[in-house]
PDB file of N, CA and C in Angstrom:
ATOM      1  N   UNK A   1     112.979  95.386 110.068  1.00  0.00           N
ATOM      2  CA  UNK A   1     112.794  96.156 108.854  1.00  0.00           C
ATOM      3  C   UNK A   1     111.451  95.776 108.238  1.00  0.00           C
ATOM      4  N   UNK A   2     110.881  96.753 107.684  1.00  0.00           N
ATOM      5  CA  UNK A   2     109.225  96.424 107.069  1.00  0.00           C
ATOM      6  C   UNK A   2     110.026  95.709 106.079  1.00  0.00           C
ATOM      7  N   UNK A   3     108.390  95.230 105.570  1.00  0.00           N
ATOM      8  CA  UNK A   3     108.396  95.019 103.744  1.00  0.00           C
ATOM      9  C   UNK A   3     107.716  95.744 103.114  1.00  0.00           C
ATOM     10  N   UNK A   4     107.810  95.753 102.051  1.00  0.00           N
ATOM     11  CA  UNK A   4     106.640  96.866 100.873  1.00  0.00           C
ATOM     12  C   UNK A   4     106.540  95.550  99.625  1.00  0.00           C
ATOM     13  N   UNK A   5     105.285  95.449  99.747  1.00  0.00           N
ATOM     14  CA  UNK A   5     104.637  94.450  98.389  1.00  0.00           C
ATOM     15  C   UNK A   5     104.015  95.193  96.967  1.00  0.00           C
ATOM     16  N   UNK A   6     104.558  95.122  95.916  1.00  0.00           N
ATOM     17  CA  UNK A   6     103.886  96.043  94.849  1.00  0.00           C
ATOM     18  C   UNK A   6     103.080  95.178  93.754  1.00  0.00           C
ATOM     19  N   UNK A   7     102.360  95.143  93.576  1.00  0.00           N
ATOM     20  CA  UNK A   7     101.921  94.422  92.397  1.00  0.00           C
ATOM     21  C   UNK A   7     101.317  95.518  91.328  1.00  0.00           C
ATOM     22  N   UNK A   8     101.451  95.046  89.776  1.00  0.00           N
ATOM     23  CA  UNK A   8     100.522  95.828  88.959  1.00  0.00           C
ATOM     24  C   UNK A   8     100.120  94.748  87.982  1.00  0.00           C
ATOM     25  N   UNK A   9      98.545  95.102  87.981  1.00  0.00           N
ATOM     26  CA  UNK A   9      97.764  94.209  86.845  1.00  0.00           C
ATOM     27  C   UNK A   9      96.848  94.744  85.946  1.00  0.00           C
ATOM     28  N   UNK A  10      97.258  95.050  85.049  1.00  0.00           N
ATOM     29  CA  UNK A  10      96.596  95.626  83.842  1.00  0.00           C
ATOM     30  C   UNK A  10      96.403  95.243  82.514  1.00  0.00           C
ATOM     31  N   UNK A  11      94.912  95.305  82.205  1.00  0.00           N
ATOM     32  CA  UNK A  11      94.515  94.262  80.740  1.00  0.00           C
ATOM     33  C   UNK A  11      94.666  95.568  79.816  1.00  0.00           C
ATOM     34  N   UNK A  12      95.019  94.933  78.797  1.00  0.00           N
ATOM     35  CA  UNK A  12      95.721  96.025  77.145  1.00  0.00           C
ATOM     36  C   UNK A  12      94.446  96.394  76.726  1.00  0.00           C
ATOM     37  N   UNK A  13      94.126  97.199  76.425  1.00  0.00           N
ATOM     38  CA  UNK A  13      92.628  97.231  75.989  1.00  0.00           C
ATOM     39  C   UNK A  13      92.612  96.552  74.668  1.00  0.00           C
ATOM     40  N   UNK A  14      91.773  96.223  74.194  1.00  0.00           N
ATOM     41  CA  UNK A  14      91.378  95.345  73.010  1.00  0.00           C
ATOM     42  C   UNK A  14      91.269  96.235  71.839  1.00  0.00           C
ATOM     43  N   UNK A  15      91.901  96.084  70.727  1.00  0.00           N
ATOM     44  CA  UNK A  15      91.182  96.618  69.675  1.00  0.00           C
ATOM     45  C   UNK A  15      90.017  97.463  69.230  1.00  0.00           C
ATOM     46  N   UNK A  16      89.560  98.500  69.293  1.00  0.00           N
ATOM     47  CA  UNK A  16      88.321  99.190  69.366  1.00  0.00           C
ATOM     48  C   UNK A  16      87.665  99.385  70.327  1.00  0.00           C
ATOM     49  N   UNK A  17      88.417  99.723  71.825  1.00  0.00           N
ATOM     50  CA  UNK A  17      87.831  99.490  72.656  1.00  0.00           C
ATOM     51  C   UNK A  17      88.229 100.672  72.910  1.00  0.00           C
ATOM     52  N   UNK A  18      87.678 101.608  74.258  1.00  0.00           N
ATOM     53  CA  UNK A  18      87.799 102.688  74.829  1.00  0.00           C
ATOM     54  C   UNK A  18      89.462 102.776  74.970  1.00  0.00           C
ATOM     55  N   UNK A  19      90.174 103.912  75.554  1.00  0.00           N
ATOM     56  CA  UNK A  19      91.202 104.090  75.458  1.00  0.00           C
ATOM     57  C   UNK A  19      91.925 103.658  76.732  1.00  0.00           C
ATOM     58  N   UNK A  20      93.310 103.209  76.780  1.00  0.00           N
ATOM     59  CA  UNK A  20      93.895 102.735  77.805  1.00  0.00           C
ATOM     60  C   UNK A  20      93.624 103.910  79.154  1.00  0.00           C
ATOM     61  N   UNK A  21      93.274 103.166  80.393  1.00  0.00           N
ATOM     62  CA  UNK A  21      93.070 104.142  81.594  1.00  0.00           C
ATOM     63  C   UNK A  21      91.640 103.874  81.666  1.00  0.00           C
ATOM     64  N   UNK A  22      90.830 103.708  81.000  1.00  0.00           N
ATOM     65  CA  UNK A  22      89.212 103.206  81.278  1.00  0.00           C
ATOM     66  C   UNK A  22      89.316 101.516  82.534  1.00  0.00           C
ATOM     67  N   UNK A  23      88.003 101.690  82.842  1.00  0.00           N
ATOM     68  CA  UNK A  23      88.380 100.308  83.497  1.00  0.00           C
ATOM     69  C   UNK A  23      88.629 101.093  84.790  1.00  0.00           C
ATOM     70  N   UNK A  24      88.937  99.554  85.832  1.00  0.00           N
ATOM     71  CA  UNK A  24      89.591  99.753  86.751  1.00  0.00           C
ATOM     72  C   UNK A  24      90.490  98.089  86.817  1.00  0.00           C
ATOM     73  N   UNK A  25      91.841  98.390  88.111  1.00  0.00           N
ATOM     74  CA  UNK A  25      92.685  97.242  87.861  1.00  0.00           C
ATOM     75  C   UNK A  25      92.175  95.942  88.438  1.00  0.00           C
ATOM     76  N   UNK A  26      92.823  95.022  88.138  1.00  0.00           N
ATOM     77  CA  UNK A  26      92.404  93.741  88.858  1.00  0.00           C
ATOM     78  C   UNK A  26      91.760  93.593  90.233  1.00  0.00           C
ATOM     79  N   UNK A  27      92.953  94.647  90.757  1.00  0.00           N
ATOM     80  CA  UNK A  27      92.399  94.926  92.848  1.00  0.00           C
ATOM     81  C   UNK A  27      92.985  95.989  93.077  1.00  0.00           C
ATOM     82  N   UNK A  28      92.194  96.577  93.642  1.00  0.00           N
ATOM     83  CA  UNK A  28      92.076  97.925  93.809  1.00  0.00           C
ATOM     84  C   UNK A  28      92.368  98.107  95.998  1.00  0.00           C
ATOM     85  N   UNK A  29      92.426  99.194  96.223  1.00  0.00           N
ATOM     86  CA  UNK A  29      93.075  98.744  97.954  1.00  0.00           C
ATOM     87  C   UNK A  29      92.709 100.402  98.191  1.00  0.00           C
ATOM     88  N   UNK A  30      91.716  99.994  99.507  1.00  0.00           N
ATOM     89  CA  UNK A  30      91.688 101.614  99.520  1.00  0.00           C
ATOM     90  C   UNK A  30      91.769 101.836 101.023  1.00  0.00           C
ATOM     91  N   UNK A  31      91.952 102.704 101.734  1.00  0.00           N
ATOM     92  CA  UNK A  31      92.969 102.617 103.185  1.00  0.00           C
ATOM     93  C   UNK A  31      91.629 104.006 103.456  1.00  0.00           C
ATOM     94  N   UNK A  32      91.430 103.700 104.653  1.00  0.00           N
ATOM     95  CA  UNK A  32      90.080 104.733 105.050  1.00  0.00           C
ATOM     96  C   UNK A  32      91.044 105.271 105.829  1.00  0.00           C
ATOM     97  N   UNK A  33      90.528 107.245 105.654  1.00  0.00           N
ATOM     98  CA  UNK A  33      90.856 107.672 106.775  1.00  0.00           C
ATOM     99  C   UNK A  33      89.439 108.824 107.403  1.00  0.00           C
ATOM    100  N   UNK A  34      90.476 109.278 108.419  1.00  0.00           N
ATOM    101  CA  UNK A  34      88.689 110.014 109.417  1.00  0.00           C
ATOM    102  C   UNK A  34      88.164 110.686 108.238  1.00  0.00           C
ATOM    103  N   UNK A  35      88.524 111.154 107.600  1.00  0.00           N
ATOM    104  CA  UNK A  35      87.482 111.941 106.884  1.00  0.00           C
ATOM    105  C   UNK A  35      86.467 111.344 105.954  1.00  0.00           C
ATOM    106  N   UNK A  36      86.885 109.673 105.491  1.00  0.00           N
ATOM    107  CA  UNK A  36      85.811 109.066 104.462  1.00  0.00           C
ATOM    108  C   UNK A  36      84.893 108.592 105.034  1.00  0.00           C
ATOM    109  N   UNK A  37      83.691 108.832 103.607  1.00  0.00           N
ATOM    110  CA  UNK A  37      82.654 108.262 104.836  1.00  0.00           C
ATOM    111  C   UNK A  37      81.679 106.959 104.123  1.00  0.00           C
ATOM    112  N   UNK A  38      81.232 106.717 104.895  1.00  0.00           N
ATOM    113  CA  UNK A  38      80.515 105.537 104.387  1.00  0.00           C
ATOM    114  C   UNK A  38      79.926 105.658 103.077  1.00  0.00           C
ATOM    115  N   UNK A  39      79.189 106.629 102.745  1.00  0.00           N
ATOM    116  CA  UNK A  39      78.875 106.588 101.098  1.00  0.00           C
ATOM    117  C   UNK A  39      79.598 106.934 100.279  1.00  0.00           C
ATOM    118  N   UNK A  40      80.834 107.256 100.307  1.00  0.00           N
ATOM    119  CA  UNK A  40      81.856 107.862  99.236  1.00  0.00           C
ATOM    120  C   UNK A  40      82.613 106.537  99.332  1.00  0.00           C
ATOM    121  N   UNK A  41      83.038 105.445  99.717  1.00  0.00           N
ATOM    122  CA  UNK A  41      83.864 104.340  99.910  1.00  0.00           C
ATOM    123  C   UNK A  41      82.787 103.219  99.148  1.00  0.00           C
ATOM    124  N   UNK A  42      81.497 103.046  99.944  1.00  0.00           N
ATOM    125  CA  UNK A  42      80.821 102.043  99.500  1.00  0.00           C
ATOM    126  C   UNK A  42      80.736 102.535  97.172  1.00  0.00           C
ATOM    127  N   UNK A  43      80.619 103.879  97.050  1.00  0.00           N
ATOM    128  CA  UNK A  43      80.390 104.201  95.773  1.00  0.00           C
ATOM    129  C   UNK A  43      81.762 103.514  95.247  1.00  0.00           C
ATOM    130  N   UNK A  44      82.794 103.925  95.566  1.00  0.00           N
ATOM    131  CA  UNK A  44      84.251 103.874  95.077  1.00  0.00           C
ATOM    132  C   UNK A  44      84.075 102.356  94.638  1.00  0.00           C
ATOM    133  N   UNK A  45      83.714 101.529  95.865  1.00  0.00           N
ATOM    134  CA  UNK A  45      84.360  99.912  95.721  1.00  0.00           C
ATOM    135  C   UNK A  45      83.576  99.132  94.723  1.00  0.00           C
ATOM    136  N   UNK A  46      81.853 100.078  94.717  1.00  0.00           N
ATOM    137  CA  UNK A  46      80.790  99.663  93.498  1.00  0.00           C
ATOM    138  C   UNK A  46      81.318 100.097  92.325  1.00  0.00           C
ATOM    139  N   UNK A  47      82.399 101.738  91.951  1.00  0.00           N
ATOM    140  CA  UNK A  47      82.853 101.606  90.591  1.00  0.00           C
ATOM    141  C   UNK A  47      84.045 101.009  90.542  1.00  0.00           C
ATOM    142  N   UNK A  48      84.717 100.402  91.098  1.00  0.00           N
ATOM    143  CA  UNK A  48      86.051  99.415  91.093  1.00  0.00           C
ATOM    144  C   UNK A  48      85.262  98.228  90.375  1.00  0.00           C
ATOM    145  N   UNK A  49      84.020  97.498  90.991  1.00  0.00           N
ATOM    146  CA  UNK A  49      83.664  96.258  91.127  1.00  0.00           C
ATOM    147  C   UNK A  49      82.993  96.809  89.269  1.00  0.00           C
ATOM    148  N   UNK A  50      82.026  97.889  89.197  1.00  0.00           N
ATOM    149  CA  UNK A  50      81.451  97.624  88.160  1.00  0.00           C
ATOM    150  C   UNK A  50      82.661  97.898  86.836  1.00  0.00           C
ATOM    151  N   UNK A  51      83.980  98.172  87.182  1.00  0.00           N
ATOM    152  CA  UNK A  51      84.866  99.030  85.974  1.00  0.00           C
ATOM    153  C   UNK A  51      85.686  97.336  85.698  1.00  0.00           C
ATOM    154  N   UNK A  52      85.407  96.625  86.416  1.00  0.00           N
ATOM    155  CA  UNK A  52      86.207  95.072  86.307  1.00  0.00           C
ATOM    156  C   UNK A  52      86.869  94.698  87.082  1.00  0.00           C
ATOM    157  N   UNK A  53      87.296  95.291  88.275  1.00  0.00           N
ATOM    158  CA  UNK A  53      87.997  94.763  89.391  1.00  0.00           C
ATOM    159  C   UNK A  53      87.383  93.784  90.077  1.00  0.00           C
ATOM    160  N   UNK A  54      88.417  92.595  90.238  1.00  0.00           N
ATOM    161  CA  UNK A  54      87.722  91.056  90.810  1.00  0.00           C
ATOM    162  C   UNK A  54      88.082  91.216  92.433  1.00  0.00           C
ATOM    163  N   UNK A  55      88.825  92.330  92.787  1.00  0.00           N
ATOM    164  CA  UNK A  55      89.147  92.223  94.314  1.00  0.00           C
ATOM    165  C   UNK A  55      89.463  93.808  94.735  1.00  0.00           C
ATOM    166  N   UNK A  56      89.058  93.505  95.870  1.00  0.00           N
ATOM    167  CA  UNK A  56      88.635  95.131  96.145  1.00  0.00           C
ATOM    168  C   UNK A  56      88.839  94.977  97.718  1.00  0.00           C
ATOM    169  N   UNK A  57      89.870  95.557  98.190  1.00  0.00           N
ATOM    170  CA  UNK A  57      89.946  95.836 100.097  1.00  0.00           C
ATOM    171  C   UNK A  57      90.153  97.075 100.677  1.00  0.00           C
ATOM    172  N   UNK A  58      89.339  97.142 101.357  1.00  0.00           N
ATOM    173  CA  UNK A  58      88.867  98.269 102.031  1.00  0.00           C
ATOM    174  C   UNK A  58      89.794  98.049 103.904  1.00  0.00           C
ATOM    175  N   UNK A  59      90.611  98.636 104.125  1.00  0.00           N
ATOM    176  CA  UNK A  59      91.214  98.931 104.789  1.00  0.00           C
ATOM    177  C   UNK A  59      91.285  99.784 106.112  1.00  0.00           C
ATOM    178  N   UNK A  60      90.631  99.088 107.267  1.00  0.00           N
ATOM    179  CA  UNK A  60      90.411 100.296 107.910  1.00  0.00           C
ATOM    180  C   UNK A  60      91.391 100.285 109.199  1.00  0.00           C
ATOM    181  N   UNK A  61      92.495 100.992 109.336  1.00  0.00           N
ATOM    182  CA  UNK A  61      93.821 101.253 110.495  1.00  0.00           C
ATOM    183  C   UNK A  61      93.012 101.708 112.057  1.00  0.00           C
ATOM    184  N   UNK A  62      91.891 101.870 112.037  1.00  0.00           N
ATOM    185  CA  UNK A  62      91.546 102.265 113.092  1.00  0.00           C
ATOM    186  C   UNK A  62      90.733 101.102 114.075  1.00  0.00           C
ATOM    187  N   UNK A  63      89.675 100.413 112.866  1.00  0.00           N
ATOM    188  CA  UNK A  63      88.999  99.069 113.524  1.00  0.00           C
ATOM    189  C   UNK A  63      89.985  98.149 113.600  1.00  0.00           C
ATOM    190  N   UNK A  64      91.120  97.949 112.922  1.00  0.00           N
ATOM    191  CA  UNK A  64      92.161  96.961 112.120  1.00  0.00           C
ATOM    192  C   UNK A  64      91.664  96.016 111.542  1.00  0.00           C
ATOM    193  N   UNK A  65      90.742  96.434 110.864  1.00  0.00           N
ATOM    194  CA  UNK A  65      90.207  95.148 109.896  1.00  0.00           C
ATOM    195  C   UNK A  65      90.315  95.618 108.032  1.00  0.00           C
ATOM    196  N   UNK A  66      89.928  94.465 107.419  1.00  0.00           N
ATOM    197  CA  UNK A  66      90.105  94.708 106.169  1.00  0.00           C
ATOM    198  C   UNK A  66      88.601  94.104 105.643  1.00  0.00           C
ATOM    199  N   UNK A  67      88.399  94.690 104.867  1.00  0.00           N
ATOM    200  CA  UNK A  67      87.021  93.942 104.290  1.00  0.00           C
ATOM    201  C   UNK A  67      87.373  93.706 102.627  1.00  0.00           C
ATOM    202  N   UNK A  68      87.016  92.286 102.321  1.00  0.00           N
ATOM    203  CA  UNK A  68      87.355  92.522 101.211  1.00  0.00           C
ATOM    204  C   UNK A  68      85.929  92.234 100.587  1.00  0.00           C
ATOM    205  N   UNK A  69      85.930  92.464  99.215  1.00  0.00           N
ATOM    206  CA  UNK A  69      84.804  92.084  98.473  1.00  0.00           C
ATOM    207  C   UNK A  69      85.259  91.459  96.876  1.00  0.00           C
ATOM    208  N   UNK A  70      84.685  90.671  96.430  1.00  0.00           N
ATOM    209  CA  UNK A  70      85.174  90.077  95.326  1.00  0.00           C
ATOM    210  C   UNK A  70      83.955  90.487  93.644  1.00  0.00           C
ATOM    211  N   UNK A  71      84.163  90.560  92.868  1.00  0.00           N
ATOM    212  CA  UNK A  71      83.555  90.258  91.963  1.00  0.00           C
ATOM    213  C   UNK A  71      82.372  89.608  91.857  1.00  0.00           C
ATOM    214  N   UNK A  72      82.433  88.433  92.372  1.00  0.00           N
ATOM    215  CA  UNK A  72      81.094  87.658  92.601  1.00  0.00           C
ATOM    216  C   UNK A  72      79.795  88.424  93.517  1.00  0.00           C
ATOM    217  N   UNK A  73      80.019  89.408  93.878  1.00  0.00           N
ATOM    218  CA  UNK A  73      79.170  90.213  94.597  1.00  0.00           C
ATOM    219  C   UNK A  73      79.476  89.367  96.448  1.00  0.00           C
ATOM    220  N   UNK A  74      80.410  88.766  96.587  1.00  0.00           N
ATOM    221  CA  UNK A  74      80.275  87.988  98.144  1.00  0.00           C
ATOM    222  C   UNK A  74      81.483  88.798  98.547  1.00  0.00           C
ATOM    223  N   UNK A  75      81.912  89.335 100.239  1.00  0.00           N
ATOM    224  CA  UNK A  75      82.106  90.147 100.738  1.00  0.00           C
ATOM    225  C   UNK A  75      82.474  89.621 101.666  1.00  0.00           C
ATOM    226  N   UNK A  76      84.305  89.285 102.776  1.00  0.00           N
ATOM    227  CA  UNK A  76      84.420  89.134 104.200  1.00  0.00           C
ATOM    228  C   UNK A  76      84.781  90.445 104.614  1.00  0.00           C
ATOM    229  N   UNK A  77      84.444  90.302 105.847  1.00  0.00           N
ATOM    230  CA  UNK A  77      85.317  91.180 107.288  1.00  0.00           C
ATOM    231  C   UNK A  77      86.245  90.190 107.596  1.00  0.00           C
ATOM    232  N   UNK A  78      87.553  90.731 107.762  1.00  0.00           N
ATOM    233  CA  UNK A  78      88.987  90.047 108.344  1.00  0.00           C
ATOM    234  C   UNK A  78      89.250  90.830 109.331  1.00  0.00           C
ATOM    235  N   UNK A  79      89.608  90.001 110.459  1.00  0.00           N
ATOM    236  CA  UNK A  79      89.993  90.892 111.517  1.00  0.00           C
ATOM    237  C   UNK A  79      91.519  90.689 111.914  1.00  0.00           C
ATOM    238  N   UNK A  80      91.917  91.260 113.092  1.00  0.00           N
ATOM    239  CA  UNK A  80      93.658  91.124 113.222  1.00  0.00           C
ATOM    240  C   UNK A  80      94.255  90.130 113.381  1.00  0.00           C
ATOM    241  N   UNK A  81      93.307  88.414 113.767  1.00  0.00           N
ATOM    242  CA  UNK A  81      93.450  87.489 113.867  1.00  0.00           C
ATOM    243  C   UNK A  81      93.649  86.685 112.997  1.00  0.00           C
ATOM    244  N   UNK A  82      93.321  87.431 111.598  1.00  0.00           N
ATOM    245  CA  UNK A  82      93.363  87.072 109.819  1.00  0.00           C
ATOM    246  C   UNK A  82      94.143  86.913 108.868  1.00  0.00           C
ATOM    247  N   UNK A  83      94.496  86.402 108.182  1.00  0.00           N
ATOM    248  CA  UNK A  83      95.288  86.402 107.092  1.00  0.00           C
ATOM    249  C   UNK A  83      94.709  87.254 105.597  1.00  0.00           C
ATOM    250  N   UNK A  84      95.150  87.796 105.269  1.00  0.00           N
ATOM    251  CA  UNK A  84      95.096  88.350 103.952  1.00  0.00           C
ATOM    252  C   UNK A  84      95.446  87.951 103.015  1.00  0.00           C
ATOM    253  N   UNK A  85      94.395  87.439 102.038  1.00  0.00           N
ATOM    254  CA  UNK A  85      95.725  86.946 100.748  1.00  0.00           C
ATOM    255  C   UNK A  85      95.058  87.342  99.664  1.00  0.00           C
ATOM    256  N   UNK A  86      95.846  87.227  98.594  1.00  0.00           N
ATOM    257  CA  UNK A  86      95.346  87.301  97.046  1.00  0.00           C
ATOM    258  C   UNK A  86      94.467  86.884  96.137  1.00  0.00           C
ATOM    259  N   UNK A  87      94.052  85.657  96.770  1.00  0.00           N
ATOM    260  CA  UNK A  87      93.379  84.649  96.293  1.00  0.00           C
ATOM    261  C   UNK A  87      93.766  84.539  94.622  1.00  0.00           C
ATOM    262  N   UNK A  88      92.866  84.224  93.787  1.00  0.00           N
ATOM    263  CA  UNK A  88      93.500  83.576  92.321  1.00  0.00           C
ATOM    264  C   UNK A  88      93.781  85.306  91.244  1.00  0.00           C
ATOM    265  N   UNK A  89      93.483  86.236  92.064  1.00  0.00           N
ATOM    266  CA  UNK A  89      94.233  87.608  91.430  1.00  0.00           C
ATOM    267  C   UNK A  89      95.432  88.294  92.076  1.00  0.00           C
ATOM    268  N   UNK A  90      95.706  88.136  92.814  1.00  0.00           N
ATOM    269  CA  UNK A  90      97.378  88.572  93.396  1.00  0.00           C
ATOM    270  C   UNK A  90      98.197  86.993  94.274  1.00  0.00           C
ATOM    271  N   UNK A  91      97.985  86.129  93.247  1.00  0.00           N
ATOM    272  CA  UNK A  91      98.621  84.605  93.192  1.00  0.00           C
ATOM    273  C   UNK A  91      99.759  84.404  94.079  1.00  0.00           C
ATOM    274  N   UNK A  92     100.086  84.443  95.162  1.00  0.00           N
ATOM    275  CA  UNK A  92     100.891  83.780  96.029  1.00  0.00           C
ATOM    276  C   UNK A  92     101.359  85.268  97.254  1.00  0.00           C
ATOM    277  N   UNK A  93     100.550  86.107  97.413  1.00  0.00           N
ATOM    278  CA  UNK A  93     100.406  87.402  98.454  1.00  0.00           C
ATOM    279  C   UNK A  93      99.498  86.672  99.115  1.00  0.00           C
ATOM    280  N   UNK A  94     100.122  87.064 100.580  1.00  0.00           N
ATOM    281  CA  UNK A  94      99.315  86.642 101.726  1.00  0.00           C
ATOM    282  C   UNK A  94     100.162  87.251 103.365  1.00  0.00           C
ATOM    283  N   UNK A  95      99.420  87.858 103.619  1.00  0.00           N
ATOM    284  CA  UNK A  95      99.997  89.012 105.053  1.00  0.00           C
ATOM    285  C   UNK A  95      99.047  88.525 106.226  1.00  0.00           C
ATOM    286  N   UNK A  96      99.645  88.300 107.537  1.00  0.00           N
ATOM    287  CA  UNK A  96      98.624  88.104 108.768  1.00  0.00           C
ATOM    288  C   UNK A  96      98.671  89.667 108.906  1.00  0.00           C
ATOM    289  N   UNK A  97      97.114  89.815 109.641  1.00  0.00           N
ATOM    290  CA  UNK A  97      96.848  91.396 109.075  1.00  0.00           C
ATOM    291  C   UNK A  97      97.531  91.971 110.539  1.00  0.00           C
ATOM    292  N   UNK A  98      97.776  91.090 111.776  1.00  0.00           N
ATOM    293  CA  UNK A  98      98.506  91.639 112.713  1.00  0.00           C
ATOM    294  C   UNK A  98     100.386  92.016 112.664  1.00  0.00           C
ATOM    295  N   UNK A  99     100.395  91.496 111.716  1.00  0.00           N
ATOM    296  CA  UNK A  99     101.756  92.704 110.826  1.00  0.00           C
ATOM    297  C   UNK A  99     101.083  93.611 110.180  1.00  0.00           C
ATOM    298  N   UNK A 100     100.178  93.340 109.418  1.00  0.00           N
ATOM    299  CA  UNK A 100     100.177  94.120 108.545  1.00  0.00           C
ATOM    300  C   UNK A 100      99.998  95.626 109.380  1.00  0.00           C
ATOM    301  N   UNK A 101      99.092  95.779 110.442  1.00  0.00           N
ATOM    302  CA  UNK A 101      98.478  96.338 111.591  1.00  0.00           C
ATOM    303  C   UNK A 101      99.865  96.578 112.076  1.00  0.00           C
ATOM    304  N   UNK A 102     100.596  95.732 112.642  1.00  0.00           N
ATOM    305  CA  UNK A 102     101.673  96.332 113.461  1.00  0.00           C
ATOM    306  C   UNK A 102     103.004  97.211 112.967  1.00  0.00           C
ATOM    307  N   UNK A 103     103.202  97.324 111.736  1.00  0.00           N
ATOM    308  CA  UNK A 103     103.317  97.969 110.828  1.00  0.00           C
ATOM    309  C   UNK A 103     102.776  99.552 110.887  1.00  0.00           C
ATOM    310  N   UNK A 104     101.667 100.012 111.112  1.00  0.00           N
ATOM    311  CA  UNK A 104     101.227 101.003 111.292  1.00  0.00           C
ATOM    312  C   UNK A 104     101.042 101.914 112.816  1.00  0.00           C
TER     313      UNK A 104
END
């Protein structure tokens, strides 16, 4: 039997601040398919990263890799041999990506 992992992380907006839905969430997960293309994904993960998202994975079912990129502007490739995890924004998630992959 699979699993399904859900997380949601969302900051209240502050007092005088733009209206709830501005922003983007903590980590954002975006799953490529044939039709995306390299400049519409790379834009997406730059307005995730610039809207406040500290983690950002880019998902690709076909290479089976995941790329993640963090906040700090630093960036891995994970391959099927990899573990996936949350690091200090989705706090105790962590998938070897050859489930995660075998799964699909």
């Amino acid at each position: 039997m699979g699993r399904t992992w859900r997380w949601w992380s969302f900051r209240a907006p502050a007092r005088g601040s733009p209206a709830a839905g501005s922003g983007a969430p903590d980590a954002a997960v975006e799953i490529l398919s044939p039709s995306d293309t390299f400049s519409g994904i790379q834009e997406k993960t730059l307005d995730y990263l610039a809207g406040g998202a500290r983690l950002v994975w880019i998902v690709d079912p076909r290479a089976r890799t995941v790329t993640v990129f963090r906040a700090d502007g630093t960036a891995r490739l994970l391959r099927e041999t990899d573990t996936l995890n949350g690091e200090d924004v989705l706090s105790g998630f962590a998938i070897a990506l050859a489930e995660l992959f075998g799964a699909i």
